[in-house]
C-alpha atoms as a PDB file:
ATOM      1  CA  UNK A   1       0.000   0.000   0.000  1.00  0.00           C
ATOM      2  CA  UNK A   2       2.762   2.459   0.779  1.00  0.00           C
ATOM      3  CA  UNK A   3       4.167   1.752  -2.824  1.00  0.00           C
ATOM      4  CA  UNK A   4       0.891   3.373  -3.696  1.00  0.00           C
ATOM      5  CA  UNK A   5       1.241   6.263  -2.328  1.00  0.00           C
ATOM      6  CA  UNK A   6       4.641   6.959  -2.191  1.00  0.00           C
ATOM      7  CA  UNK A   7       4.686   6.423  -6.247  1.00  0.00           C
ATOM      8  CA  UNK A   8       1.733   8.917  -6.732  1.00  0.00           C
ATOM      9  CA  UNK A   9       3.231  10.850  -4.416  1.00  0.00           C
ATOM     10  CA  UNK A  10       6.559  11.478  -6.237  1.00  0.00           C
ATOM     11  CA  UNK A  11       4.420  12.452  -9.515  1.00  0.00           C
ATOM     12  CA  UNK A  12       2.540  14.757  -7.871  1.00  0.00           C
ATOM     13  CA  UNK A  13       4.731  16.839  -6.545  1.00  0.00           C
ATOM     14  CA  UNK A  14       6.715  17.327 -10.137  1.00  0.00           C
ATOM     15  CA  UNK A  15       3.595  18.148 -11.666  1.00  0.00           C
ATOM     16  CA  UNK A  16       2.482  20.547  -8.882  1.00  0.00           C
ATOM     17  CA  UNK A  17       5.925  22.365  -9.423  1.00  0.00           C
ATOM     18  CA  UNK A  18       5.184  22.506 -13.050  1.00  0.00           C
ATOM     19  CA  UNK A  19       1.970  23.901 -12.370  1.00  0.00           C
ATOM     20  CA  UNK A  20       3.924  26.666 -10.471  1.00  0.00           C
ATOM     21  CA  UNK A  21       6.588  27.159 -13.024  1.00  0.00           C
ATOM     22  CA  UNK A  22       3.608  28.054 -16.074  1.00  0.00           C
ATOM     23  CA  UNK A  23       1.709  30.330 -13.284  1.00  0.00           C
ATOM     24  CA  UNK A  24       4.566  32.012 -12.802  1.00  0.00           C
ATOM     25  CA  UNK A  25       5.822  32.420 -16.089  1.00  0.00           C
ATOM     26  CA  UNK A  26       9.191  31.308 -14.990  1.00  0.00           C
ATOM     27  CA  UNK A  27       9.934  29.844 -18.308  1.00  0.00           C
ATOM     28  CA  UNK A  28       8.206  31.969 -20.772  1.00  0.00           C
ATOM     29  CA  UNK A  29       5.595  31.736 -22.976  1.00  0.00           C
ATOM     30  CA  UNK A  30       7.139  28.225 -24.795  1.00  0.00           C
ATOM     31  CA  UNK A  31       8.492  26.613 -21.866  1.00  0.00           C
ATOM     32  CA  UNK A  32       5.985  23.544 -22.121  1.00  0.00           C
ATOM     33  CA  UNK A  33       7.222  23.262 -26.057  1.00  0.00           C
ATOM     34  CA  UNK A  34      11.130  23.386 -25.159  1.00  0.00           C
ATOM     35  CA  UNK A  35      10.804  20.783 -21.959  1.00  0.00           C
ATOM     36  CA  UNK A  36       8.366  18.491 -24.852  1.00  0.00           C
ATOM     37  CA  UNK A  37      10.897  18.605 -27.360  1.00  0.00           C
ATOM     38  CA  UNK A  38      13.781  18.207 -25.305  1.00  0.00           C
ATOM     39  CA  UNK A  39      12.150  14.908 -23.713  1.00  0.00           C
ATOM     40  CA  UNK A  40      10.830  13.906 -26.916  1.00  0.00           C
ATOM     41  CA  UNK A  41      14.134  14.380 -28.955  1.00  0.00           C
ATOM     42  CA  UNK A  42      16.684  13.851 -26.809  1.00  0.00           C
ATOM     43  CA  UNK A  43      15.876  12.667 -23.153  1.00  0.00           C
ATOM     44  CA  UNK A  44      13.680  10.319 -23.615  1.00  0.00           C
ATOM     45  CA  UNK A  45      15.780   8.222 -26.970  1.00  0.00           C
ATOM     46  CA  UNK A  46      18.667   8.612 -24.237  1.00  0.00           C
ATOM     47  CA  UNK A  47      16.768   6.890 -21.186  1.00  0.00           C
ATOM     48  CA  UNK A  48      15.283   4.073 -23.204  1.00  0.00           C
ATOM     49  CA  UNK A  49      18.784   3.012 -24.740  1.00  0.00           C
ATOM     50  CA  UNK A  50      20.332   2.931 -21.077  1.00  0.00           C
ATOM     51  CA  UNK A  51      17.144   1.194 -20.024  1.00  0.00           C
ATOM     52  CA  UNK A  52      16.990  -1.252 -22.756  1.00  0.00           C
ATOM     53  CA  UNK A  53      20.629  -1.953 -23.441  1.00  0.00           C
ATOM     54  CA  UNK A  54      20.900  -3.431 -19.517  1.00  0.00           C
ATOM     55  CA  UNK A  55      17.958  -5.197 -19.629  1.00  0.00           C
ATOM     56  CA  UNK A  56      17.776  -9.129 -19.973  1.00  0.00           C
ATOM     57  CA  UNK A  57      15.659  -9.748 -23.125  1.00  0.00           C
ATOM     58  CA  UNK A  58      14.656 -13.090 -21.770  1.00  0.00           C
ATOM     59  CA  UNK A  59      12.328 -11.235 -19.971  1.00  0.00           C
ATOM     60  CA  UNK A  60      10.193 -11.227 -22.500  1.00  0.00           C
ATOM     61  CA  UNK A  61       9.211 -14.892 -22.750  1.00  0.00           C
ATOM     62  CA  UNK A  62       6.890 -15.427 -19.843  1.00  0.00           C
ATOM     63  CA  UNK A  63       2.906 -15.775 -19.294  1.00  0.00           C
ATOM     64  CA  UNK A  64       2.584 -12.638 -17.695  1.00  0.00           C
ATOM     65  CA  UNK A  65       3.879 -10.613 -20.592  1.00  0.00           C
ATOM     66  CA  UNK A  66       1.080 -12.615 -22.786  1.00  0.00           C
ATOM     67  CA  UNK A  67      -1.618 -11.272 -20.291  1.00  0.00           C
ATOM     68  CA  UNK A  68      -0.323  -7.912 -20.249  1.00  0.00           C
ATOM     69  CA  UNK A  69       0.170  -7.989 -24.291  1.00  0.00           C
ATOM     70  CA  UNK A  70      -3.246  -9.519 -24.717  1.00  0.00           C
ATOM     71  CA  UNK A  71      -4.883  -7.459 -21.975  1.00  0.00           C
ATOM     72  CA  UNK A  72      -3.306  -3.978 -23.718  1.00  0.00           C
ATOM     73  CA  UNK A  73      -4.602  -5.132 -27.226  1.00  0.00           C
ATOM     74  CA  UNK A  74      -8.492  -6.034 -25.790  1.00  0.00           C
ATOM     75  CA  UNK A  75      -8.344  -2.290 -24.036  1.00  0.00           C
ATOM     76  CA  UNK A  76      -6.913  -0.418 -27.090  1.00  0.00           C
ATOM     77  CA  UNK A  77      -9.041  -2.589 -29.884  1.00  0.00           C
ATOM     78  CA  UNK A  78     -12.204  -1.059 -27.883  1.00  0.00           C
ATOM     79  CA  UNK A  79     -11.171   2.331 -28.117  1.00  0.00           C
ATOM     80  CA  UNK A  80     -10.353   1.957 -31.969  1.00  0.00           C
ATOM     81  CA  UNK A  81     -13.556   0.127 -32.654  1.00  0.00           C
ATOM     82  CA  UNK A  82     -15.293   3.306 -31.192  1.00  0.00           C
ATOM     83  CA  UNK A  83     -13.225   5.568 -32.847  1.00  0.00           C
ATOM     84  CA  UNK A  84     -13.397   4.172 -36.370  1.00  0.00           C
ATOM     85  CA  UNK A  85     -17.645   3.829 -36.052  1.00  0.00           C
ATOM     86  CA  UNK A  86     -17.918   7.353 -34.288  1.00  0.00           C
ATOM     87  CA  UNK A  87     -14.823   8.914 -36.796  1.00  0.00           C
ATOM     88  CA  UNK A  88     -12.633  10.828 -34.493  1.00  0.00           C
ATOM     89  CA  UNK A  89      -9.916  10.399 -36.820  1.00  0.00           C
ATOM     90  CA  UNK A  90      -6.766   8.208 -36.987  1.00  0.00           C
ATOM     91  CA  UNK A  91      -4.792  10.795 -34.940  1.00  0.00           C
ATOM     92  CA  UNK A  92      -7.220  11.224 -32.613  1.00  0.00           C
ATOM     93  CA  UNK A  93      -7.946   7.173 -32.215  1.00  0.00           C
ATOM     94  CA  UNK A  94      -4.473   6.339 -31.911  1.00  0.00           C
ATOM     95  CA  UNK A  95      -4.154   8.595 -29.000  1.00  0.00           C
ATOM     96  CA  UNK A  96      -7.017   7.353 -27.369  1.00  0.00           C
ATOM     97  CA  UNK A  97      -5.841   4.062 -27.723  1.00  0.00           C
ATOM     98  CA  UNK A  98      -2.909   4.486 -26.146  1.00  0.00           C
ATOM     99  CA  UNK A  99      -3.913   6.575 -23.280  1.00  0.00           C
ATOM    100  CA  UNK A 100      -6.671   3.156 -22.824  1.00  0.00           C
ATOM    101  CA  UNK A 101      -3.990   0.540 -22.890  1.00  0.00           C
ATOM    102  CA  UNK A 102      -0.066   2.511 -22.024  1.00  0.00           C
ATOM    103  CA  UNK A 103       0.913   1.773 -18.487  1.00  0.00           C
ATOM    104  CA  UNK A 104       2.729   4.458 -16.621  1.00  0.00           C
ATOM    105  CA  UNK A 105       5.701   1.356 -16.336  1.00  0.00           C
ATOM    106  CA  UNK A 106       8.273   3.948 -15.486  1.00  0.00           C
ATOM    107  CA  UNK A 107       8.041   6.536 -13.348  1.00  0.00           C
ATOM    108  CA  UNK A 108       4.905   5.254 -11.778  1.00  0.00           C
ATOM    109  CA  UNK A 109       5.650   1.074 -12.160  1.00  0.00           C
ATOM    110  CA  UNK A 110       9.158   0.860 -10.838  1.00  0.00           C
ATOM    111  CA  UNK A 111       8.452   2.284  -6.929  1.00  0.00           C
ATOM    112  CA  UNK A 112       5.264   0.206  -6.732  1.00  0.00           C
ATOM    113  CA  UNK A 113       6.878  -2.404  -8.341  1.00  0.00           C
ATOM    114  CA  UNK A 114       9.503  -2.321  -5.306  1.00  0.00           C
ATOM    115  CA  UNK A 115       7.213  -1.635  -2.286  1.00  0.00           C
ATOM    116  CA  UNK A 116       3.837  -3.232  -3.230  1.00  0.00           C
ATOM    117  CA  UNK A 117       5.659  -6.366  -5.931  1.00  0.00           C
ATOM    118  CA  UNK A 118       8.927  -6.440  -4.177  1.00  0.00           C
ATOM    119  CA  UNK A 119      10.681  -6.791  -6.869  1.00  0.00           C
ATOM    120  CA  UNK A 120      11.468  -3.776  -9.672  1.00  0.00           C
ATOM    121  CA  UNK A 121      12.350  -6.357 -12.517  1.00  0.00           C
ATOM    122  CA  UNK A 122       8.517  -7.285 -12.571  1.00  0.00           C
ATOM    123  CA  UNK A 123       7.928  -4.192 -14.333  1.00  0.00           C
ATOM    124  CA  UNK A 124      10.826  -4.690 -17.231  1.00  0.00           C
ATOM    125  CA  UNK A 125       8.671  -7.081 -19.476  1.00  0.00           C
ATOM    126  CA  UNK A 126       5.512  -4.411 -19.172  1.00  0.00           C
ATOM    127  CA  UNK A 127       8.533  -1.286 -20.635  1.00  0.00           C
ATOM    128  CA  UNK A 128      10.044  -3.924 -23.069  1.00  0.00           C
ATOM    129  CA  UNK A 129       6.788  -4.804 -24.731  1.00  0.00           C
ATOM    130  CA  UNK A 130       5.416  -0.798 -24.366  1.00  0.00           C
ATOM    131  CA  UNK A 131       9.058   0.423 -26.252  1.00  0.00           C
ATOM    132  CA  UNK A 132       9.708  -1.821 -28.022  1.00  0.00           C
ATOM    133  CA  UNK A 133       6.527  -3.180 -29.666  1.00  0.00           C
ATOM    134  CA  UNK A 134       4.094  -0.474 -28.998  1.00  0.00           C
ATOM    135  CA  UNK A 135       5.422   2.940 -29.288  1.00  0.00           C
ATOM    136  CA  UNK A 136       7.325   2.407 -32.828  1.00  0.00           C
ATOM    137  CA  UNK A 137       3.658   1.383 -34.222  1.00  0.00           C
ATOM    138  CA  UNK A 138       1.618   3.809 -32.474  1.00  0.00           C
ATOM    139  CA  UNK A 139       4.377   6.711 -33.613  1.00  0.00           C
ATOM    140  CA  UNK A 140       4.486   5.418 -37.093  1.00  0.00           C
ATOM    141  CA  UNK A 141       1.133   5.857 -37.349  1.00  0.00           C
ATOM    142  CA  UNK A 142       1.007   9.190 -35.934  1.00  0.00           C
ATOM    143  CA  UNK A 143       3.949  10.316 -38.269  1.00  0.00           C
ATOM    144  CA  UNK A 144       1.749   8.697 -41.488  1.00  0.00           C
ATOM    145  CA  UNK A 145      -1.415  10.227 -40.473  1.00  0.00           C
ATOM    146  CA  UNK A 146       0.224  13.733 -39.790  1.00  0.00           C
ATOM    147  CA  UNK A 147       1.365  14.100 -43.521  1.00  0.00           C
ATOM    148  CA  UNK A 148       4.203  11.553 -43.453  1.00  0.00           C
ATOM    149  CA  UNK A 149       2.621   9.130 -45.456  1.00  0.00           C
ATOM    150  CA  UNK A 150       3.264  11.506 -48.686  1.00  0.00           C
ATOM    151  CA  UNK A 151       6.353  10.597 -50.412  1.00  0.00           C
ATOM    152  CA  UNK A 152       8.432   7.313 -51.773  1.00  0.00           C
ATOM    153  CA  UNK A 153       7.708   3.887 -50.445  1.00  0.00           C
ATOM    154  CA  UNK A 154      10.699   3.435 -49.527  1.00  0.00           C
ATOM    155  CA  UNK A 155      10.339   6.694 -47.143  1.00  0.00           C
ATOM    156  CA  UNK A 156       7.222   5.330 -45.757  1.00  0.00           C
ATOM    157  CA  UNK A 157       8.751   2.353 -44.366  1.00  0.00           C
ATOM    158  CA  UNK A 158      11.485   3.721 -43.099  1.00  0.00           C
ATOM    159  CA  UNK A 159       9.234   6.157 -40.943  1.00  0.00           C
ATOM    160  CA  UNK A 160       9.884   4.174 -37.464  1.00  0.00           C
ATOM    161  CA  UNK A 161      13.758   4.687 -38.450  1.00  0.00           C
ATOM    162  CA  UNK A 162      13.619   8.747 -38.259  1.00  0.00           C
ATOM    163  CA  UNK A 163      11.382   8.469 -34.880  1.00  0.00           C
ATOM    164  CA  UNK A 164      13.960   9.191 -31.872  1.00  0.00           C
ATOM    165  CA  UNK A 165      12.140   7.264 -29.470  1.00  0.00           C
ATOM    166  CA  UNK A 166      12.310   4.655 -31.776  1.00  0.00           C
ATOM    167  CA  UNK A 167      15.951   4.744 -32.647  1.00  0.00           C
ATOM    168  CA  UNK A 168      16.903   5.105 -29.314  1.00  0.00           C
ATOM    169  CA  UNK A 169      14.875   1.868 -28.102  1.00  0.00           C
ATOM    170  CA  UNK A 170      15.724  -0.378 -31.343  1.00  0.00           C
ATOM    171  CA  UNK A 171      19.264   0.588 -30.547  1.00  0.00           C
ATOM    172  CA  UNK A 172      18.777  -0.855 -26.611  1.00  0.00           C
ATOM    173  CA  UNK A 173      17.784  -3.618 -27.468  1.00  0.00           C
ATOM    174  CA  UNK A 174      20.025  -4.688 -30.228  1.00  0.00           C
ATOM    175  CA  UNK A 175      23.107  -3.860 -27.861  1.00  0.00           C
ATOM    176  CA  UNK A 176      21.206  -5.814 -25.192  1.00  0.00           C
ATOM    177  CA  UNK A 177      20.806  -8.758 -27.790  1.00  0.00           C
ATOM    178  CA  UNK A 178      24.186  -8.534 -28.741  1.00  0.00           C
ATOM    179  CA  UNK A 179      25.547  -8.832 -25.396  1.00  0.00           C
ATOM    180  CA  UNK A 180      27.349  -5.680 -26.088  1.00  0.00           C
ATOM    181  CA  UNK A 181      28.593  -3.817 -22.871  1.00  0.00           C
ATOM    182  CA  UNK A 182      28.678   0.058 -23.599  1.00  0.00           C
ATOM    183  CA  UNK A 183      32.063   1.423 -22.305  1.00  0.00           C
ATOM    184  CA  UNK A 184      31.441   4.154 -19.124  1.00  0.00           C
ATOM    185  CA  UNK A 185      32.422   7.068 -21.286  1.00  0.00           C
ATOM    186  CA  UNK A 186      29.972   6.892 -23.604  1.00  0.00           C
ATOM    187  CA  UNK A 187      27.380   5.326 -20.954  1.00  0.00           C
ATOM    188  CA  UNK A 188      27.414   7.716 -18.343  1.00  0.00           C
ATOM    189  CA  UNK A 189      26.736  11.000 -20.563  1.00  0.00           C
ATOM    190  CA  UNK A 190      23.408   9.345 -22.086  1.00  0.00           C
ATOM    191  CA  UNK A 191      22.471   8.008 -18.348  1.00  0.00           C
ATOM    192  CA  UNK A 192      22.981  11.699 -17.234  1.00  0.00           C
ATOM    193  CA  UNK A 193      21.085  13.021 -20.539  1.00  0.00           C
ATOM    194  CA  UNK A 194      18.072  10.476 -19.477  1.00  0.00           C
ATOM    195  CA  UNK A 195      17.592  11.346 -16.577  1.00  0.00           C
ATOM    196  CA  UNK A 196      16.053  14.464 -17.647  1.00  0.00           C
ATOM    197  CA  UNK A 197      13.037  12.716 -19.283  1.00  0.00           C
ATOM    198  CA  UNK A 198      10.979  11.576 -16.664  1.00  0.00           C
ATOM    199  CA  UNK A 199      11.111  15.176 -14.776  1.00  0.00           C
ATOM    200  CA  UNK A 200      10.975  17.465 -18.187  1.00  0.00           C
ATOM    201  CA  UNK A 201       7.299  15.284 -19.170  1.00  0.00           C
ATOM    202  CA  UNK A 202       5.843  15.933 -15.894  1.00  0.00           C
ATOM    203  CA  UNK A 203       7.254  19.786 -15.826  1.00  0.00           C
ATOM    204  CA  UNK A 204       5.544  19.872 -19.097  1.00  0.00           C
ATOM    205  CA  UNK A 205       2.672  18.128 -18.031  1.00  0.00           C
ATOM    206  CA  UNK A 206       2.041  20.450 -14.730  1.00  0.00           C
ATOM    207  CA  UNK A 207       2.736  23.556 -16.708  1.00  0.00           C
ATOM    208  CA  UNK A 208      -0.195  22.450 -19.152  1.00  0.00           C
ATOM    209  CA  UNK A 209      -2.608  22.418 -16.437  1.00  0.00           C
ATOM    210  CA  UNK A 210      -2.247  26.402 -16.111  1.00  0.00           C
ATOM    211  CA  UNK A 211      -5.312  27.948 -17.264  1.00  0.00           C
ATOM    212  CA  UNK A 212      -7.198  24.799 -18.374  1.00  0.00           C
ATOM    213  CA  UNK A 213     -10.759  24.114 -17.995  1.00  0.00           C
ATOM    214  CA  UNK A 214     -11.767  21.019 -16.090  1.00  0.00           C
ATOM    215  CA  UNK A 215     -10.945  17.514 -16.897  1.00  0.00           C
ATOM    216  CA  UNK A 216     -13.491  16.133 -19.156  1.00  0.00           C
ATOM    217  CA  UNK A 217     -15.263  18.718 -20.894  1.00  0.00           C
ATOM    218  CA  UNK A 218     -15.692  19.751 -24.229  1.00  0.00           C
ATOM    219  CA  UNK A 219     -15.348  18.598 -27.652  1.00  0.00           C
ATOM    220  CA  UNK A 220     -13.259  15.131 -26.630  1.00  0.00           C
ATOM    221  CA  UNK A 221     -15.080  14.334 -23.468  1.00  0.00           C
ATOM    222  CA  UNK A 222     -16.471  11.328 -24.877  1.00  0.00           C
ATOM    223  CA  UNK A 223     -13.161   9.848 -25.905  1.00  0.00           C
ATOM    224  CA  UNK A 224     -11.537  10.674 -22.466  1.00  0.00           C
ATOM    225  CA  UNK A 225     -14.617   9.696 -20.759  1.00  0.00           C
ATOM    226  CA  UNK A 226     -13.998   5.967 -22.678  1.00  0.00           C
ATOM    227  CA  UNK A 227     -10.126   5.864 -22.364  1.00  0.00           C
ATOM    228  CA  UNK A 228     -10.280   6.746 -18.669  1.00  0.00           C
ATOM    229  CA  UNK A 229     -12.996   3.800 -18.417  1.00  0.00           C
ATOM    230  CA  UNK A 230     -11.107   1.038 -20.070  1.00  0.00           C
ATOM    231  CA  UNK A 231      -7.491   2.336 -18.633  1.00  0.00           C
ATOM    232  CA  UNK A 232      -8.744   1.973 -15.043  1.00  0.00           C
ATOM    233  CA  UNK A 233     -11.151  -0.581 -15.437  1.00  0.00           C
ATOM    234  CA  UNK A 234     -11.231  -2.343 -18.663  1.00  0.00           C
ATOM    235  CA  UNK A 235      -7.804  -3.336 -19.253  1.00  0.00           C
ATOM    236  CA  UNK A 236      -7.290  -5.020 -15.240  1.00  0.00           C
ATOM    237  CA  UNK A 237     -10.085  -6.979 -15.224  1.00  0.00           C
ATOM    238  CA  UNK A 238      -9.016  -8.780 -19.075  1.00  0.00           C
ATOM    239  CA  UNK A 239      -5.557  -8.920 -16.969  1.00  0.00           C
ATOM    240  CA  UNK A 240      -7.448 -10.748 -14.495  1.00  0.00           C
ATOM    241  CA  UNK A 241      -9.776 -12.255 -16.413  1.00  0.00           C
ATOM    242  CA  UNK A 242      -6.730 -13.663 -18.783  1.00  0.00           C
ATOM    243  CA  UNK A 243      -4.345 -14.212 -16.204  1.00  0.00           C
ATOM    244  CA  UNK A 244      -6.628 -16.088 -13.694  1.00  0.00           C
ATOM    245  CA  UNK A 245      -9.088 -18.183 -16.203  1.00  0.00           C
ATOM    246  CA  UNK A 246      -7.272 -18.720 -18.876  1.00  0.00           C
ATOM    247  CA  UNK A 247      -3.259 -19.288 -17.858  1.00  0.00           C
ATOM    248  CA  UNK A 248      -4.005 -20.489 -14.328  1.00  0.00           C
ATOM    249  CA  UNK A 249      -2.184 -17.767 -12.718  1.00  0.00           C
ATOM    250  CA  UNK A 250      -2.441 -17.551  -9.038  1.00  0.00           C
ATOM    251  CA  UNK A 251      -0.759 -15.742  -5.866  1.00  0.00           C
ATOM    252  CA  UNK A 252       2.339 -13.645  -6.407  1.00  0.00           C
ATOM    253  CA  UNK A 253       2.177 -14.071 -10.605  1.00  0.00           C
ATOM    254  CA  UNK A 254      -1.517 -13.051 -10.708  1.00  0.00           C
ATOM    255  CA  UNK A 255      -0.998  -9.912  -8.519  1.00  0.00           C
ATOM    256  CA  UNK A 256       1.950  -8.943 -10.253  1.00  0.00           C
ATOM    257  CA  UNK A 257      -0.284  -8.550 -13.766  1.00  0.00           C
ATOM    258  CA  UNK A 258      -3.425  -7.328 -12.545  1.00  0.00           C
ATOM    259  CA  UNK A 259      -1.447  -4.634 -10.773  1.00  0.00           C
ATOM    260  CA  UNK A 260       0.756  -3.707 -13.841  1.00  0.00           C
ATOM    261  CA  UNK A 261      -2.378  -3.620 -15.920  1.00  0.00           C
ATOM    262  CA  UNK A 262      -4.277  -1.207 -13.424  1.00  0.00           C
ATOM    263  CA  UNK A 263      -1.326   1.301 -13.812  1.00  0.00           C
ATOM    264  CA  UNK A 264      -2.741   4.564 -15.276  1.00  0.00           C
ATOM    265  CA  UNK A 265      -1.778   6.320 -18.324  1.00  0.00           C
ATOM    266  CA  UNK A 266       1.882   6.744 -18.857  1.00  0.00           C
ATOM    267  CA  UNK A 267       2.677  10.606 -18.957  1.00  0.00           C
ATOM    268  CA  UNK A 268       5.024  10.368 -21.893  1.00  0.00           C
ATOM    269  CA  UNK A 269       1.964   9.703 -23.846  1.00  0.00           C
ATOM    270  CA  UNK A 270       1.350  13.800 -23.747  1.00  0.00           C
ATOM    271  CA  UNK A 271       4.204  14.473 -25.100  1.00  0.00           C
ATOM    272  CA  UNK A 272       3.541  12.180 -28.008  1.00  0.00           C
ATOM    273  CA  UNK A 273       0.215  14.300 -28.597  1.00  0.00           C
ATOM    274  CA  UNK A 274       2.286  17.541 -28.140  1.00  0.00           C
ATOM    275  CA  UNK A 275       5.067  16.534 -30.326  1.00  0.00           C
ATOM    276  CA  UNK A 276       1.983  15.244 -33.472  1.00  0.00           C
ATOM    277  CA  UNK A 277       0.181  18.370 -32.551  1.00  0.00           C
ATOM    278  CA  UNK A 278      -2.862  15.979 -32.140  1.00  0.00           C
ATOM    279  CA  UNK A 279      -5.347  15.416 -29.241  1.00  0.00           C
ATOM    280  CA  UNK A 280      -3.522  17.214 -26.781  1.00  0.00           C
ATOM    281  CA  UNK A 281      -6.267  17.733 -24.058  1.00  0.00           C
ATOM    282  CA  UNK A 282      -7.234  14.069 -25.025  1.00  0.00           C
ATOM    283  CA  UNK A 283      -4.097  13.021 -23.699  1.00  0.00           C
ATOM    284  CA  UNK A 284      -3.939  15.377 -20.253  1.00  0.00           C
ATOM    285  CA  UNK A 285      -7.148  14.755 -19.456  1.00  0.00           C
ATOM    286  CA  UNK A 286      -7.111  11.191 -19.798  1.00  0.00           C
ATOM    287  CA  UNK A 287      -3.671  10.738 -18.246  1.00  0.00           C
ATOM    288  CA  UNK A 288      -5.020  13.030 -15.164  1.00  0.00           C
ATOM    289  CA  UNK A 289      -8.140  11.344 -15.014  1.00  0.00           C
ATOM    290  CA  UNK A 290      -6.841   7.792 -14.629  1.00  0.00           C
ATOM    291  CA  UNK A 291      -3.966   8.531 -12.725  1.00  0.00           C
ATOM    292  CA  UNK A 292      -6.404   9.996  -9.775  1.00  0.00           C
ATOM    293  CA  UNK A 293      -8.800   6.914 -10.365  1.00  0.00           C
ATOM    294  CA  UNK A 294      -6.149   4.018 -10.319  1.00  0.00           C
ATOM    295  CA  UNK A 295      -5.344   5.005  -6.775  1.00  0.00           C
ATOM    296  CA  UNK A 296      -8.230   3.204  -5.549  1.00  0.00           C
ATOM    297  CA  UNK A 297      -8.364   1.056  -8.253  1.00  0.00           C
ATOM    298  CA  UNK A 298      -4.734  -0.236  -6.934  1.00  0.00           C
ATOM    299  CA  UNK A 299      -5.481   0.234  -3.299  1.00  0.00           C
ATOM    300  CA  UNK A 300      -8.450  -2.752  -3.978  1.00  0.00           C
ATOM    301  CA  UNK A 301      -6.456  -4.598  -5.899  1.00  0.00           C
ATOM    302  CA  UNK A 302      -3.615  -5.262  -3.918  1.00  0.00           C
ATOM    303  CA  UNK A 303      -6.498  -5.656  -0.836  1.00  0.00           C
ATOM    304  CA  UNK A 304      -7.804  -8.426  -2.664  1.00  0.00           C
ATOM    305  CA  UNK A 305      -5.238 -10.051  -4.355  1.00  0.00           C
ATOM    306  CA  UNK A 306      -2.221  -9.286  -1.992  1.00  0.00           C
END
């Protein structure tokens, strides 16, 4: 329970200092673009290839990543079923996807992970599958949709390849793969750069909250209303649902998913929207939303399961 709080905690207080920092104008009128950009085209390449490149890829071979891959792709296919019969647009949809289905496995996963799990590793398959299977798709599709889909075939497909996020988790994982240990010079620099990301995306996130209306209103209510829905509730019960009728999963191993799965929406996804210039309050108000709701959604879980 304390990893709870203490995790929800630590976010909170970023964004409330970002929330400051845009009050007070401290960084001008385009300090929520420079912190987005700088997470999205530098930080945040440079924290996935530390992550990645230490990370054993055998991870990725177990039940629970199934459930959590299966659970993702029953909360996201909802949200895209909606979108393509109500037409909110491929930019829009994909967004709303993600913010249905995207754990916060970082910032968010690892200190619950370690105080509610006991063990911080649990969360690595969750950010493998998220980086390395999710994000180059749902980015590809963004950069396609925005206007990138004019041009050669050969351009097209090469889209994921001009993506920094996606460069910088392809090229974790193939160092990982190749057993590859990165020398401390060239290491430590990049583990310096990434540690900017996770505090730049919540400065940025905070700072958007200056001078907004409340969450869920207007013209994309109805998609954050849905997103919020299946990210708090939909997607852990198909983890449980999965986990516990299907594979047999039981104790420690059924805990460990349902929790993962009842994570809230990962923050970086608004700086994906920022970056596409594309559902924007979608993204804040669904990532704020569900982040407030899983902490009782959590709380029960690990009551009843723990």
């Amino acid at each position: 329970m304390q990893g709870v709080l203490t995790g929800f905690a630590v976010i909170a207080v970023v964004i409330a200092v970002g929330y400051v920092i845009g009050r007070r104008g401290h960084l001008g009128e385009h300090g929520r673009e420079v912190l987005t950009k700088l997470a999205f085209h530098v930080a945040s390449p440079a924290l996935l290839f530390t992550t990645l490149a230490g990370t054993d890829l055998s991870v990725i071979f177990s039940s629970r990543l199934l459930v959590t891959a299966l659970s993702t792709a029953a909360a996201a296919g909802v949200f895209v079923a909606v979108g393509a019969v109500r037409r909110w647009g491929v930019g829009r949809t994909t967004i709303g996807a993600l913010c249905s289905s995207y754990v916060n496995a970082g910032n968010l996963g690892i200190p619950i992970a370690v105080y509610v799990l006991g063990d911080a590793s649990l969360v690595a398959p969750v950010l493998l599958f998220q980086l390395v299977g999710i994000t180059p798709v749902a980015l590809t599709i963004l950069d396609l949709s925005g206007g990138g889909g004019k041009g050669p075939l050969r351009r097209r497909l090469l889209t994921p390849l001009r993506n920094p996020i996606a460069l910088g988790s392809l090229a974790g994982v193939a160092v990982s793969a190749a057993g590859v240990r990165v020398p401390a010079p060239v290491m430590d620099p990049l583990t310096l750069i990434g540690g900017m990301s996770v505090p730049a995306v919540l400065l940025a996130f905070g700072i958007s909250l200056c001078g907004s209306t409340m969450p869920g209103r207007g013209p994309d209510r109805h998609p954050v209303f849905l997103s919020v829905a299946l990210k708090s509730l939909g997607q852990p019960a198909a983890a449980w649902a999965l986990a516990a009728g299907v594979f047999g999963l039981r104790g420690a191993p059924l805990l460990d998913v349902v929790v993962t799965s009842a994570l809230p929406a990962a923050q970086n996804l608004f700086t994906y929207a920022s970056s596409y210039g594309v559902a924007e309050r979608l993204a804040r108000d669904s990532i704020l939303l569900s982040t407030v709701l899983s902490v009782p959604v959590l709380v029960v879980v690990a009551a009843l399961l723990g």
